[in-house]
PDB file of N, CA and C in Angstrom:
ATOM      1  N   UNK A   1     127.646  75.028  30.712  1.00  0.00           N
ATOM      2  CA  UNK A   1     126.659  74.779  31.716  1.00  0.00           C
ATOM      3  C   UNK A   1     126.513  73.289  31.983  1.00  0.00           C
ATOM      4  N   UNK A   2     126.463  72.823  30.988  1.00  0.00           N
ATOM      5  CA  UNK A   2     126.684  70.551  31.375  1.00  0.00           C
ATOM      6  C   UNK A   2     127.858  70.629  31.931  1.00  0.00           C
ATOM      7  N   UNK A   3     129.044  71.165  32.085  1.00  0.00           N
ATOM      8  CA  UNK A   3     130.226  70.714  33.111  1.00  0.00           C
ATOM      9  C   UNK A   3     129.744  71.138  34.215  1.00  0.00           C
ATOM     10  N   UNK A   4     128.788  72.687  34.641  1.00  0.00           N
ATOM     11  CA  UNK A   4     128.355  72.643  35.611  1.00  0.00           C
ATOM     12  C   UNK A   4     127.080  71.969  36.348  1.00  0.00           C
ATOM     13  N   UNK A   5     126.765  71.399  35.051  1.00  0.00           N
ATOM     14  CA  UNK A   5     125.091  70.461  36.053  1.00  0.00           C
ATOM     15  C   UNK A   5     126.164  69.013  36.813  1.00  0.00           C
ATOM     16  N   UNK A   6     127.188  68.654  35.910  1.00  0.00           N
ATOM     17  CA  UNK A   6     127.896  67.457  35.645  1.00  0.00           C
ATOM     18  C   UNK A   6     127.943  67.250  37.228  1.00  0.00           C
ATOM     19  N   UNK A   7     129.343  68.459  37.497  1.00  0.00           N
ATOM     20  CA  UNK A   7     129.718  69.141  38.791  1.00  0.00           C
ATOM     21  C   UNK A   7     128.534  68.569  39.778  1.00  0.00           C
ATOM     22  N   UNK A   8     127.454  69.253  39.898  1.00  0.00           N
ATOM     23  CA  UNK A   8     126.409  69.288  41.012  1.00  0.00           C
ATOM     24  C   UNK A   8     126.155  68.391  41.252  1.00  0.00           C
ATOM     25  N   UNK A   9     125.560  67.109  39.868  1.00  0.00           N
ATOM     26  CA  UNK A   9     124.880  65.986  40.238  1.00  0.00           C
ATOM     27  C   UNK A   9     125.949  65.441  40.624  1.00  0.00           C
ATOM     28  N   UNK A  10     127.709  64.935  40.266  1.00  0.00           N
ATOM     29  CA  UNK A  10     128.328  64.544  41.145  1.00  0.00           C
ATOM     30  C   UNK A  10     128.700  64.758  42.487  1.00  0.00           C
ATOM     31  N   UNK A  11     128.661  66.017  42.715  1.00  0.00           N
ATOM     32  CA  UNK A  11     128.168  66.451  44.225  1.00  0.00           C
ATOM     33  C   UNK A  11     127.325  66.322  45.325  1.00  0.00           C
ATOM     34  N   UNK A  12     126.082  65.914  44.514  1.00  0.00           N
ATOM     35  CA  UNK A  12     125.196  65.626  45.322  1.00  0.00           C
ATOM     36  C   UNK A  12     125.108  63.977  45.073  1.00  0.00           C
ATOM     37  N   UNK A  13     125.609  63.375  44.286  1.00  0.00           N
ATOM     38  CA  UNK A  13     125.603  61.747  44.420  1.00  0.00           C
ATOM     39  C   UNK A  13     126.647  61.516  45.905  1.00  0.00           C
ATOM     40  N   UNK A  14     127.896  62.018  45.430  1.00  0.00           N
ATOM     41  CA  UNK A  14     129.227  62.146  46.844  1.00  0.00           C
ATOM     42  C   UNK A  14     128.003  62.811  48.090  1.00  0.00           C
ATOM     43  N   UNK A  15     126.851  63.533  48.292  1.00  0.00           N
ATOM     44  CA  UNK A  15     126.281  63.807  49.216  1.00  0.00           C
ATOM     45  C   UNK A  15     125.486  62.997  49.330  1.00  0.00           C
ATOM     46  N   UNK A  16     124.539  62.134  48.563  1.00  0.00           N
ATOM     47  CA  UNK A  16     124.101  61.174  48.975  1.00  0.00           C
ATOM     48  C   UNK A  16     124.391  59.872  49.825  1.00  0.00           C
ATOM     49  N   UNK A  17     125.914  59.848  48.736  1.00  0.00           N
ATOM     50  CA  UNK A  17     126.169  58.316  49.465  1.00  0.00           C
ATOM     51  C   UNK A  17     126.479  58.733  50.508  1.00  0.00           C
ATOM     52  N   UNK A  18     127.464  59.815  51.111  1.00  0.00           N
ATOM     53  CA  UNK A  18     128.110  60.521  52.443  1.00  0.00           C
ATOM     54  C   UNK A  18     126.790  60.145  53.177  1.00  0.00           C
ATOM     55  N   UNK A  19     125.250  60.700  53.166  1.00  0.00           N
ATOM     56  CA  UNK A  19     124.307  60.746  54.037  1.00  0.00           C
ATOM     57  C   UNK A  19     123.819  59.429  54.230  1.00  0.00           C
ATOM     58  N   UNK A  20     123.850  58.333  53.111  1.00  0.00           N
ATOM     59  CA  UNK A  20     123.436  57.181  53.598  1.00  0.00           C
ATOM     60  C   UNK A  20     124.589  56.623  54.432  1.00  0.00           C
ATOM     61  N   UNK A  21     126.134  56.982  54.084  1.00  0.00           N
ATOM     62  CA  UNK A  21     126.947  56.187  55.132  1.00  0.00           C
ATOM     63  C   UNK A  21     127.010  57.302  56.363  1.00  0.00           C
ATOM     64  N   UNK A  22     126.524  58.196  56.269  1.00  0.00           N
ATOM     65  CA  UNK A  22     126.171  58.714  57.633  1.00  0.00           C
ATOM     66  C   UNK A  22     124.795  57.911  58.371  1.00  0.00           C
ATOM     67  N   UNK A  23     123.986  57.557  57.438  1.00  0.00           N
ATOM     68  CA  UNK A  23     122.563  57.143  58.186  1.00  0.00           C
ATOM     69  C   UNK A  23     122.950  55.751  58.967  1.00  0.00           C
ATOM     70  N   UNK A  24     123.705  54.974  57.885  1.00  0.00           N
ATOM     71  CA  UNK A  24     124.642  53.560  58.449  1.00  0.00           C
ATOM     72  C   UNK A  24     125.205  53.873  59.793  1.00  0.00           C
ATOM     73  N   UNK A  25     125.796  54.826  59.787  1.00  0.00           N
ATOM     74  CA  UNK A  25     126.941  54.856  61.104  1.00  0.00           C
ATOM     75  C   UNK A  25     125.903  55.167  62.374  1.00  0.00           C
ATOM     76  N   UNK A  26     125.024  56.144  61.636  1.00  0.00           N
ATOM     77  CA  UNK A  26     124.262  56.586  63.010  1.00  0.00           C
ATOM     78  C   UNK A  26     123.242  55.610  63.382  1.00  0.00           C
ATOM     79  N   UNK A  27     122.739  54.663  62.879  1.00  0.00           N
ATOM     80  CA  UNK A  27     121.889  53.437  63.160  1.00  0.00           C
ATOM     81  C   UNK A  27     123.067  52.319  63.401  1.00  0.00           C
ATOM     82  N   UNK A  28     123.864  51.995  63.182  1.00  0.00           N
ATOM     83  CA  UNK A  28     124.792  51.257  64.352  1.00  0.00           C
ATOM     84  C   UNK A  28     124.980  51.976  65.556  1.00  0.00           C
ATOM     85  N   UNK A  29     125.415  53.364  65.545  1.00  0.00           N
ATOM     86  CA  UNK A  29     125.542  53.748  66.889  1.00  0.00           C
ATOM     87  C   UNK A  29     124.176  53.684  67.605  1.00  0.00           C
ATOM     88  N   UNK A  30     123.219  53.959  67.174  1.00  0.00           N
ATOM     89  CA  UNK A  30     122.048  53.543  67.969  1.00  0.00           C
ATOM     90  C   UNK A  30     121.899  52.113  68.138  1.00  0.00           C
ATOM     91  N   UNK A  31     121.874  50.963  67.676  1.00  0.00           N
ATOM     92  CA  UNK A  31     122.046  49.937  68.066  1.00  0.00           C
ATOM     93  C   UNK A  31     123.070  49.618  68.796  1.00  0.00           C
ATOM     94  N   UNK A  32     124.459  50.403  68.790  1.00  0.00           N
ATOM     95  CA  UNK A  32     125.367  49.778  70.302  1.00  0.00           C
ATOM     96  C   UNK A  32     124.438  50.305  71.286  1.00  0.00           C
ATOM     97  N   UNK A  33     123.926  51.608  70.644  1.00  0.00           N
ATOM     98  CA  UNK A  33     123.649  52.472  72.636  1.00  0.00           C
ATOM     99  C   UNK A  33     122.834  51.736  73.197  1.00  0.00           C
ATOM    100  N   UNK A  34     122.029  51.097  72.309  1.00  0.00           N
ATOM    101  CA  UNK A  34     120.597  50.407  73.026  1.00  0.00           C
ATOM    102  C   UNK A  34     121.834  49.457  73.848  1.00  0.00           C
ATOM    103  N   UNK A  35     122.292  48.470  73.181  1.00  0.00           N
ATOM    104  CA  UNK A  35     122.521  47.391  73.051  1.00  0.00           C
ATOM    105  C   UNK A  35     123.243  47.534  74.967  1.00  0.00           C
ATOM    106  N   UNK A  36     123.637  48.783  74.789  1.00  0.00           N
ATOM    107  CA  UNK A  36     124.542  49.305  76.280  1.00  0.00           C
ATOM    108  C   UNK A  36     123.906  49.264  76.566  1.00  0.00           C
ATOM    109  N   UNK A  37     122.713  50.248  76.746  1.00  0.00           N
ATOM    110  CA  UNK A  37     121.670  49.860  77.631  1.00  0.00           C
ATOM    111  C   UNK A  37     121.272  48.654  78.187  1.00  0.00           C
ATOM    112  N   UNK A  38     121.198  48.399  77.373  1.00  0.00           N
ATOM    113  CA  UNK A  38     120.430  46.833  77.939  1.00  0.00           C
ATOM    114  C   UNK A  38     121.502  46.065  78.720  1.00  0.00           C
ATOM    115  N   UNK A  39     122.710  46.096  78.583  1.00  0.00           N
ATOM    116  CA  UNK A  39     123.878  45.423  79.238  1.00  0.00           C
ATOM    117  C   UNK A  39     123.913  46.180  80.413  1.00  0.00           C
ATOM    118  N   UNK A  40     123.833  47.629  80.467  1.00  0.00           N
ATOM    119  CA  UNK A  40     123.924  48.434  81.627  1.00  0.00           C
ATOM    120  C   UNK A  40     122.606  48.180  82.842  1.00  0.00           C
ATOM    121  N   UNK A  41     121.615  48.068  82.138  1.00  0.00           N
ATOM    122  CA  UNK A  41     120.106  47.567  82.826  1.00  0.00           C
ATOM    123  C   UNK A  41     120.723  46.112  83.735  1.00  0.00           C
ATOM    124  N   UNK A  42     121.268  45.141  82.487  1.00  0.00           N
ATOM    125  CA  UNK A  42     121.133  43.867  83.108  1.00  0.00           C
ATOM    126  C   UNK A  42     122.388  44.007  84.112  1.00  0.00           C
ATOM    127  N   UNK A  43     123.313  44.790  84.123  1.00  0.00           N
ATOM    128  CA  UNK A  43     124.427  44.969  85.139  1.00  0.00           C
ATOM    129  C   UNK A  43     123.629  45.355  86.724  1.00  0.00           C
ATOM    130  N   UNK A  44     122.537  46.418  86.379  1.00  0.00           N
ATOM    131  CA  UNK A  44     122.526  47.301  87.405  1.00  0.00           C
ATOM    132  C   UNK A  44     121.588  45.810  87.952  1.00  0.00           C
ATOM    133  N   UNK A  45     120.721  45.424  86.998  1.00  0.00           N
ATOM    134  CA  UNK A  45     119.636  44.327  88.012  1.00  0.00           C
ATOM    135  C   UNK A  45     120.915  43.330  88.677  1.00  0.00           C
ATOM    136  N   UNK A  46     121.616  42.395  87.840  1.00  0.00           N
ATOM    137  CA  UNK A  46     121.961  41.436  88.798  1.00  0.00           C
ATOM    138  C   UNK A  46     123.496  42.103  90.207  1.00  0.00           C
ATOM    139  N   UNK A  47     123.826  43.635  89.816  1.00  0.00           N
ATOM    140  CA  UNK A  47     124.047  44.197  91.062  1.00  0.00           C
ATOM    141  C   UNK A  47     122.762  43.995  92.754  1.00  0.00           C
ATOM    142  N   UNK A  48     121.714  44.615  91.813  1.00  0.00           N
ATOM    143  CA  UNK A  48     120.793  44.197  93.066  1.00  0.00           C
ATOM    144  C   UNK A  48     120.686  43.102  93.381  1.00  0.00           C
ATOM    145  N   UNK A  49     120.311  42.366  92.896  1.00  0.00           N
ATOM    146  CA  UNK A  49     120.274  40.774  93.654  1.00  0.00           C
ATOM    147  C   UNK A  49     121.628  40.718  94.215  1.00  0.00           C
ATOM    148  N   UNK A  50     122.368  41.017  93.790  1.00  0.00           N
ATOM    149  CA  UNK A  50     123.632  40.530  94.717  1.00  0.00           C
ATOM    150  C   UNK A  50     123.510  41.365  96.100  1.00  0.00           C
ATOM    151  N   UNK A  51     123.627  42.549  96.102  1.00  0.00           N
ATOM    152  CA  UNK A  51     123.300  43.423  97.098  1.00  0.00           C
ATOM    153  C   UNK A  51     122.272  42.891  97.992  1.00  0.00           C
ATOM    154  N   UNK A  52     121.190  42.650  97.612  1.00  0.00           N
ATOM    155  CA  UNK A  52     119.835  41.490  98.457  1.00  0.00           C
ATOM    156  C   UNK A  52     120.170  40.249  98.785  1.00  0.00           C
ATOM    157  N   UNK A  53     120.983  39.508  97.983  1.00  0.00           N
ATOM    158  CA  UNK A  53     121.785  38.551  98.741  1.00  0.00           C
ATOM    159  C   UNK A  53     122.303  38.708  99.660  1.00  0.00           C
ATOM    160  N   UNK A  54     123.898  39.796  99.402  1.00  0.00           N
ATOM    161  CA  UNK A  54     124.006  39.932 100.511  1.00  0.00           C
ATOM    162  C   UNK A  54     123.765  40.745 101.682  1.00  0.00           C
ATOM    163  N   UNK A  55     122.688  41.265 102.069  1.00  0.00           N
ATOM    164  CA  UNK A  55     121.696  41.866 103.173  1.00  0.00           C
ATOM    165  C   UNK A  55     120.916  40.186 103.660  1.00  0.00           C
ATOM    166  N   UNK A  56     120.558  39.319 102.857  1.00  0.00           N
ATOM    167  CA  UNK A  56     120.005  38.097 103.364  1.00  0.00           C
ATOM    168  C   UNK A  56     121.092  37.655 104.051  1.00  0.00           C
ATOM    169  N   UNK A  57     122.209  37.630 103.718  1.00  0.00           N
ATOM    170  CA  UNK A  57     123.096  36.429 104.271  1.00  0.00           C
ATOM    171  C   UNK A  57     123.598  37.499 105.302  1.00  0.00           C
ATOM    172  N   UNK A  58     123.804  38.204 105.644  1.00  0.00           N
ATOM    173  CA  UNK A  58     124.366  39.439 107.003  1.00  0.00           C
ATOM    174  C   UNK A  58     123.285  39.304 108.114  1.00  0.00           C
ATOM    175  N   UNK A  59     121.951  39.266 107.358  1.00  0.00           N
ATOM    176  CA  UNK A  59     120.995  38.951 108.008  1.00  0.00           C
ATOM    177  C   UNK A  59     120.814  37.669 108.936  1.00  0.00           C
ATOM    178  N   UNK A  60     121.148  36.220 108.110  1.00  0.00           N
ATOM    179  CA  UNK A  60     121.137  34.843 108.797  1.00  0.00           C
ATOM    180  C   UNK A  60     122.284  34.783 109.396  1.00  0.00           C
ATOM    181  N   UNK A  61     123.360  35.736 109.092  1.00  0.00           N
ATOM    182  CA  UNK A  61     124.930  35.323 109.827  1.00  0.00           C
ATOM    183  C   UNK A  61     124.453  35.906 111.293  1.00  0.00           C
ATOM    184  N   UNK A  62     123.744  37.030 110.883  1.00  0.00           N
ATOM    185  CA  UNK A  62     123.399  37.824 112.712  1.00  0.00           C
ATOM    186  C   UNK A  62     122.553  36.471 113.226  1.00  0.00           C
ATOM    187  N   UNK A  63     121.218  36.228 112.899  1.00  0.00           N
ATOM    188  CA  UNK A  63     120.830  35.142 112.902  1.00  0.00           C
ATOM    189  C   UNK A  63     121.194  34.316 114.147  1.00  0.00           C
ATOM    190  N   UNK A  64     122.597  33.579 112.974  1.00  0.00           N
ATOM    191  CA  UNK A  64     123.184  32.018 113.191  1.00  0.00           C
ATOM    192  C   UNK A  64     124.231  32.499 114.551  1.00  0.00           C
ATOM    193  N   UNK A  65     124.702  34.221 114.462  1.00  0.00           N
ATOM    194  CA  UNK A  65     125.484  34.420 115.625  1.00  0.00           C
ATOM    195  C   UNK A  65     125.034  34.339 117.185  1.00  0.00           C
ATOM    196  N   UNK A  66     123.458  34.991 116.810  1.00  0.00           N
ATOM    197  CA  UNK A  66     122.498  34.898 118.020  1.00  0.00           C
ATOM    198  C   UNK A  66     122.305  33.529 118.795  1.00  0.00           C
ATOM    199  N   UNK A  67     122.046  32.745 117.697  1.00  0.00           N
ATOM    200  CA  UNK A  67     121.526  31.341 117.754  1.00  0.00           C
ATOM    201  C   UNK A  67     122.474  30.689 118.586  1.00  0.00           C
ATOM    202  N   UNK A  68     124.046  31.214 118.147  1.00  0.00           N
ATOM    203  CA  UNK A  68     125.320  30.302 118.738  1.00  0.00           C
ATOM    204  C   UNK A  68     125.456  30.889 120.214  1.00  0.00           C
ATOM    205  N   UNK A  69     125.284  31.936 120.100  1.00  0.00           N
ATOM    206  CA  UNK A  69     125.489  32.999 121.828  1.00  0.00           C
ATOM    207  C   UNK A  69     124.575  32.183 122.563  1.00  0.00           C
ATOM    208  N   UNK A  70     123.006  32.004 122.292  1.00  0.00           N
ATOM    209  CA  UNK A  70     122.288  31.030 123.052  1.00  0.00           C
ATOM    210  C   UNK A  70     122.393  29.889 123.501  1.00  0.00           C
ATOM    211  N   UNK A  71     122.912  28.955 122.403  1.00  0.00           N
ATOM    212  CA  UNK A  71     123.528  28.080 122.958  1.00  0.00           C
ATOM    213  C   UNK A  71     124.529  27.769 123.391  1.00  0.00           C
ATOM    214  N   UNK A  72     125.992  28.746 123.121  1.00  0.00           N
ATOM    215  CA  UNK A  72     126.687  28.653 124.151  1.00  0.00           C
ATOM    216  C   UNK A  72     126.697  28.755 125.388  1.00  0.00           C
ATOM    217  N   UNK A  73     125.712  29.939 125.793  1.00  0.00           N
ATOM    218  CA  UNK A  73     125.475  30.465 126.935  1.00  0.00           C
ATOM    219  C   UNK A  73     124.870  29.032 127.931  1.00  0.00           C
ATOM    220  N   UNK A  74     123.572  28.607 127.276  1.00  0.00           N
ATOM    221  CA  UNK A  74     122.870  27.374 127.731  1.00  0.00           C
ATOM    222  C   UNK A  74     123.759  25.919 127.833  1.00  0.00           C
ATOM    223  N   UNK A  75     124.998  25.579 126.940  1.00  0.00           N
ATOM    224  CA  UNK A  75     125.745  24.799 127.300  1.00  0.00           C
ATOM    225  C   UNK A  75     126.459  25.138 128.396  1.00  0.00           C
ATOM    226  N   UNK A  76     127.210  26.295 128.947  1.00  0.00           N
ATOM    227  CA  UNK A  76     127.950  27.215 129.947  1.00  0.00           C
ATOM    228  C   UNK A  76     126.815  26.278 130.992  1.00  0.00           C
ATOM    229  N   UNK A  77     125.739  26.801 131.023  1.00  0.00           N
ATOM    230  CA  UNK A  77     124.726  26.509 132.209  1.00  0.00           C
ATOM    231  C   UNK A  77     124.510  25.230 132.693  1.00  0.00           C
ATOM    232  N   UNK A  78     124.594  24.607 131.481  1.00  0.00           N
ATOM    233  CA  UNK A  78     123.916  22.806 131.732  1.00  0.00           C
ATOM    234  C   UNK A  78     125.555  22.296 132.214  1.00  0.00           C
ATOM    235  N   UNK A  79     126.557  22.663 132.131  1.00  0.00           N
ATOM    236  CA  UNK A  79     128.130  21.913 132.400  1.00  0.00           C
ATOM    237  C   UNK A  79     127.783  22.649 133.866  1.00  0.00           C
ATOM    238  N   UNK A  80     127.232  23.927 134.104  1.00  0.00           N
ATOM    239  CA  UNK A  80     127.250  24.321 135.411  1.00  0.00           C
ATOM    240  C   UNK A  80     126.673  23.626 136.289  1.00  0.00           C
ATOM    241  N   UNK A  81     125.756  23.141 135.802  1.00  0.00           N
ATOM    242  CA  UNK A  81     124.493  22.610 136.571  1.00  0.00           C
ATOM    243  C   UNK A  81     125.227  20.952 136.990  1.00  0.00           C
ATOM    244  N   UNK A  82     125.922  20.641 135.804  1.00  0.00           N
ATOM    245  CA  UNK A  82     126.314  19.431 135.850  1.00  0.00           C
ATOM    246  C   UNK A  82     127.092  19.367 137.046  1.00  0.00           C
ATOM    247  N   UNK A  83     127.973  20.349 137.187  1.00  0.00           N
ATOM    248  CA  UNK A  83     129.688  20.252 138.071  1.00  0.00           C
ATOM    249  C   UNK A  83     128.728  20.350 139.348  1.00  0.00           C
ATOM    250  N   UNK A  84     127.564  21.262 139.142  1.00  0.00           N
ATOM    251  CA  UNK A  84     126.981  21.183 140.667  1.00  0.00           C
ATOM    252  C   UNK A  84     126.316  19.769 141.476  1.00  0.00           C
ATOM    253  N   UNK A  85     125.910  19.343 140.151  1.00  0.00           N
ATOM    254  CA  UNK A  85     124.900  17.583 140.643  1.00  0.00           C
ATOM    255  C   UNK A  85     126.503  16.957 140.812  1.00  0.00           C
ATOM    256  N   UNK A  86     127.361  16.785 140.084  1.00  0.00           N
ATOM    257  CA  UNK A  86     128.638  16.063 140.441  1.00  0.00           C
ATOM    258  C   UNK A  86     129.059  16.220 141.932  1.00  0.00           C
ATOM    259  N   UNK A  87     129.287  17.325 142.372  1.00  0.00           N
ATOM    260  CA  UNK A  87     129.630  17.942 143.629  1.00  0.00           C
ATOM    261  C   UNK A  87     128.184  17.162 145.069  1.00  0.00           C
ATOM    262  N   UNK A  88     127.249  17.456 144.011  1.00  0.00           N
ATOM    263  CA  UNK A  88     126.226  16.795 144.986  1.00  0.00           C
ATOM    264  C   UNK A  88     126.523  15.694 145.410  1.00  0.00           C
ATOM    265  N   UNK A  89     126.808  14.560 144.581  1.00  0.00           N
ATOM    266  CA  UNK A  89     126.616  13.178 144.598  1.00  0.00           C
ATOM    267  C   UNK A  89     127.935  12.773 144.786  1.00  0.00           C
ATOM    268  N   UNK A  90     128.753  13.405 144.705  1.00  0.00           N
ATOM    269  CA  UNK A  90     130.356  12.723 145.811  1.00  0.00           C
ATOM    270  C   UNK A  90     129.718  13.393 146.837  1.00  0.00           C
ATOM    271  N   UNK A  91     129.371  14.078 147.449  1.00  0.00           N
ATOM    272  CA  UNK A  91     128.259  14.589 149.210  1.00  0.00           C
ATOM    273  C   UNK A  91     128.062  13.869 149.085  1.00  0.00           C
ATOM    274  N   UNK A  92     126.561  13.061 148.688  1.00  0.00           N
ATOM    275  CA  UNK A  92     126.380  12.142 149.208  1.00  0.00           C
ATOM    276  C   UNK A  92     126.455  10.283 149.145  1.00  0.00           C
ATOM    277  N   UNK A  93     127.429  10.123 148.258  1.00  0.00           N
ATOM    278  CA  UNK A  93     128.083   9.197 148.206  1.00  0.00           C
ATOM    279  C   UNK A  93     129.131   9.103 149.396  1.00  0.00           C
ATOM    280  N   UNK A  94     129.708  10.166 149.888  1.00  0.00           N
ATOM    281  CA  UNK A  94     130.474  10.234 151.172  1.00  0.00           C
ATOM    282  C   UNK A  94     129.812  10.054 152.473  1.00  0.00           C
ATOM    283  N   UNK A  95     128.283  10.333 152.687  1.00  0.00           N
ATOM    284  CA  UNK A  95     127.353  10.229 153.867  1.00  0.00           C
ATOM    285  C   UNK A  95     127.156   9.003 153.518  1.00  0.00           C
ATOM    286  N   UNK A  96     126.782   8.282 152.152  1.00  0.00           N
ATOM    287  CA  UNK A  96     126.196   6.974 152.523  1.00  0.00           C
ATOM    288  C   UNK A  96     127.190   5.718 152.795  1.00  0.00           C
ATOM    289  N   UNK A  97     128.937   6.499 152.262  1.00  0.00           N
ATOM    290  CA  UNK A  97     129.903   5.289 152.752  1.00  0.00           C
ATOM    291  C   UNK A  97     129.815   5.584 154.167  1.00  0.00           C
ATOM    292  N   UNK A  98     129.841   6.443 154.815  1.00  0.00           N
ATOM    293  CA  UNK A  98     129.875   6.492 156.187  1.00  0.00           C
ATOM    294  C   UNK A  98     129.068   5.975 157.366  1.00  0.00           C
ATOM    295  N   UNK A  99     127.616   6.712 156.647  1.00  0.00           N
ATOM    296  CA  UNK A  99     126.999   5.648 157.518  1.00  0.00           C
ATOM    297  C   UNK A  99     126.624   4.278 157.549  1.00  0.00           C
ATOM    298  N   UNK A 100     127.653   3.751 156.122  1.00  0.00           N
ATOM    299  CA  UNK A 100     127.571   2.211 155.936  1.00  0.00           C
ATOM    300  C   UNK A 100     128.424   1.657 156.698  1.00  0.00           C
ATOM    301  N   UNK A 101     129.715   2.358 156.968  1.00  0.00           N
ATOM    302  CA  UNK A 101     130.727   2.261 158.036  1.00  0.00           C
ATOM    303  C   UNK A 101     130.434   2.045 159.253  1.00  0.00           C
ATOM    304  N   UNK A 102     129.760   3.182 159.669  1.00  0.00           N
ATOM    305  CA  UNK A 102     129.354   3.218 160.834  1.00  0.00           C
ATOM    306  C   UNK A 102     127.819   2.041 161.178  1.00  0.00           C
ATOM    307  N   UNK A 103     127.246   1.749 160.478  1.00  0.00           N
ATOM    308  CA  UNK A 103     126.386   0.843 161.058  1.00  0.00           C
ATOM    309  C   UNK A 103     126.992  -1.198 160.738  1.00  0.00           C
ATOM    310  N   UNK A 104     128.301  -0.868 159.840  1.00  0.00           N
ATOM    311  CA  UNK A 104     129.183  -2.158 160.024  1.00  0.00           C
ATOM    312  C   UNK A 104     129.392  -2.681 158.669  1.00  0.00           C
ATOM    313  N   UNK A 105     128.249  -2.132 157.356  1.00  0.00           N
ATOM    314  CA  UNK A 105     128.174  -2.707 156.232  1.00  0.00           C
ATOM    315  C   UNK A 105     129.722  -2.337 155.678  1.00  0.00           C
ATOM    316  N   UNK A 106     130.255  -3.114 155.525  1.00  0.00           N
ATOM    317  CA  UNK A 106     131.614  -3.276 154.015  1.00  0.00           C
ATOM    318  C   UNK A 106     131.607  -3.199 152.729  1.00  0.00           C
ATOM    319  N   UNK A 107     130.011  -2.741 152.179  1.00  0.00           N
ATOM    320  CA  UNK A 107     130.323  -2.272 150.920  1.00  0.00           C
ATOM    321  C   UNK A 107     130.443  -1.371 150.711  1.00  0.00           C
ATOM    322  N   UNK A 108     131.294  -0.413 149.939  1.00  0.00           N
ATOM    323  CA  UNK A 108     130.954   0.752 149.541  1.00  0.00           C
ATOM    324  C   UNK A 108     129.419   1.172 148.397  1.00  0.00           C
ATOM    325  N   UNK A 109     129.601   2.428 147.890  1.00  0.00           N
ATOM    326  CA  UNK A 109     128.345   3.122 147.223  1.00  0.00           C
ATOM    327  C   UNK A 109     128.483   2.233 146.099  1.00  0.00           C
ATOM    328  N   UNK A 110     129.555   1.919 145.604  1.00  0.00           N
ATOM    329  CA  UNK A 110     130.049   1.553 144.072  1.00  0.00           C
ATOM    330  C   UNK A 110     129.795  -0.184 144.157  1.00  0.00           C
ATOM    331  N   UNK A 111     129.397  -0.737 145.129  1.00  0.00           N
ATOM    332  CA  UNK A 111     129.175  -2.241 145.136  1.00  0.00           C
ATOM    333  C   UNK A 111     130.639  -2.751 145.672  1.00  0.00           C
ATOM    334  N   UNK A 112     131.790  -1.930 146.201  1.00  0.00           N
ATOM    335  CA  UNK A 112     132.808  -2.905 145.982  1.00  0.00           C
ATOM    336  C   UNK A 112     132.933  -2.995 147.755  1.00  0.00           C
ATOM    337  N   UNK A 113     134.202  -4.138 147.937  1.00  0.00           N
ATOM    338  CA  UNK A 113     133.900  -4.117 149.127  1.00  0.00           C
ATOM    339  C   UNK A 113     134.819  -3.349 150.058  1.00  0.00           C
ATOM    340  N   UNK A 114     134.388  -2.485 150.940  1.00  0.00           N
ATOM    341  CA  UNK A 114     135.488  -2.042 151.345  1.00  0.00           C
ATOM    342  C   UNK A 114     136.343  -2.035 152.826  1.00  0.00           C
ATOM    343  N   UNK A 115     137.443  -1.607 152.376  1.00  0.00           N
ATOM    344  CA  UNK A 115     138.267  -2.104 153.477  1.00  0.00           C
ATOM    345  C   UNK A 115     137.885  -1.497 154.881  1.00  0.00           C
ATOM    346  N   UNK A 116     137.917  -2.653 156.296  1.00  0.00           N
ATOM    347  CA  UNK A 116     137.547  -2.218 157.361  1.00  0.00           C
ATOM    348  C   UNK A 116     138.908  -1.776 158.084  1.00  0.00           C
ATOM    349  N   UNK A 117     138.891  -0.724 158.163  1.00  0.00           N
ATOM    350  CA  UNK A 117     140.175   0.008 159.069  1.00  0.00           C
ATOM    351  C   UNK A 117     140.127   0.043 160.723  1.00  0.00           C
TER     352      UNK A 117
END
């Protein structure tokens, strides 16, 4: 009967230590899982900010695209406006050499003097 208590208590020592290096393994694996967690948390947060970044910046690019259409459009207008005052003022730079002509003056619009034909 002592070879068989012998037996047991070595059995249950080999079951002890087995359960504490089971308790070991299973409290590391709970400390990776957290540990994932928390890496998986901090993945998913700085995903969002990036994602909100970029919705901000799609946002100012529409923005900055609007902004450029306007002022292209308004530069288009002011060169229009320009070619039109240009067009004006050779008109009447041409009426005022003429009737400088015609009443005898020899200068032209530009100060210079011009030739009597």
């Amino acid at each position: 009967m002592d070879e068989r208590k012998e037996q047991l208590l070595r059995e249950i020592a080999e079951s002890e230590s087995e359960l504490a290096d089971l308790e070991k393994a299973c409290k590391s694996a709970d400390e990776e899982e957290s540990r994932l967690r928390e890496e998986l948390e901090s993945d998913r947060n700085e995903r969002k900010k990036r994602e909100e970044g970029m919705e901000t910046l799609q946002a100012d690019h529409s923005k900055m695209r609007e902004q450029l259409d306007e002022l292209t459009w308004r530069q288009m207008s002011v060169e229009n406006e320009t070619a039109k005052m240009s067009e004006r003022l050779d008109v009447v730079k041409q009426r005022l050499e003429s009737a400088r002509l015609a009443i005898g003056n020899p200068v032209d619009v530009e100060g210079k003097l011009s030739e009597v034909k």
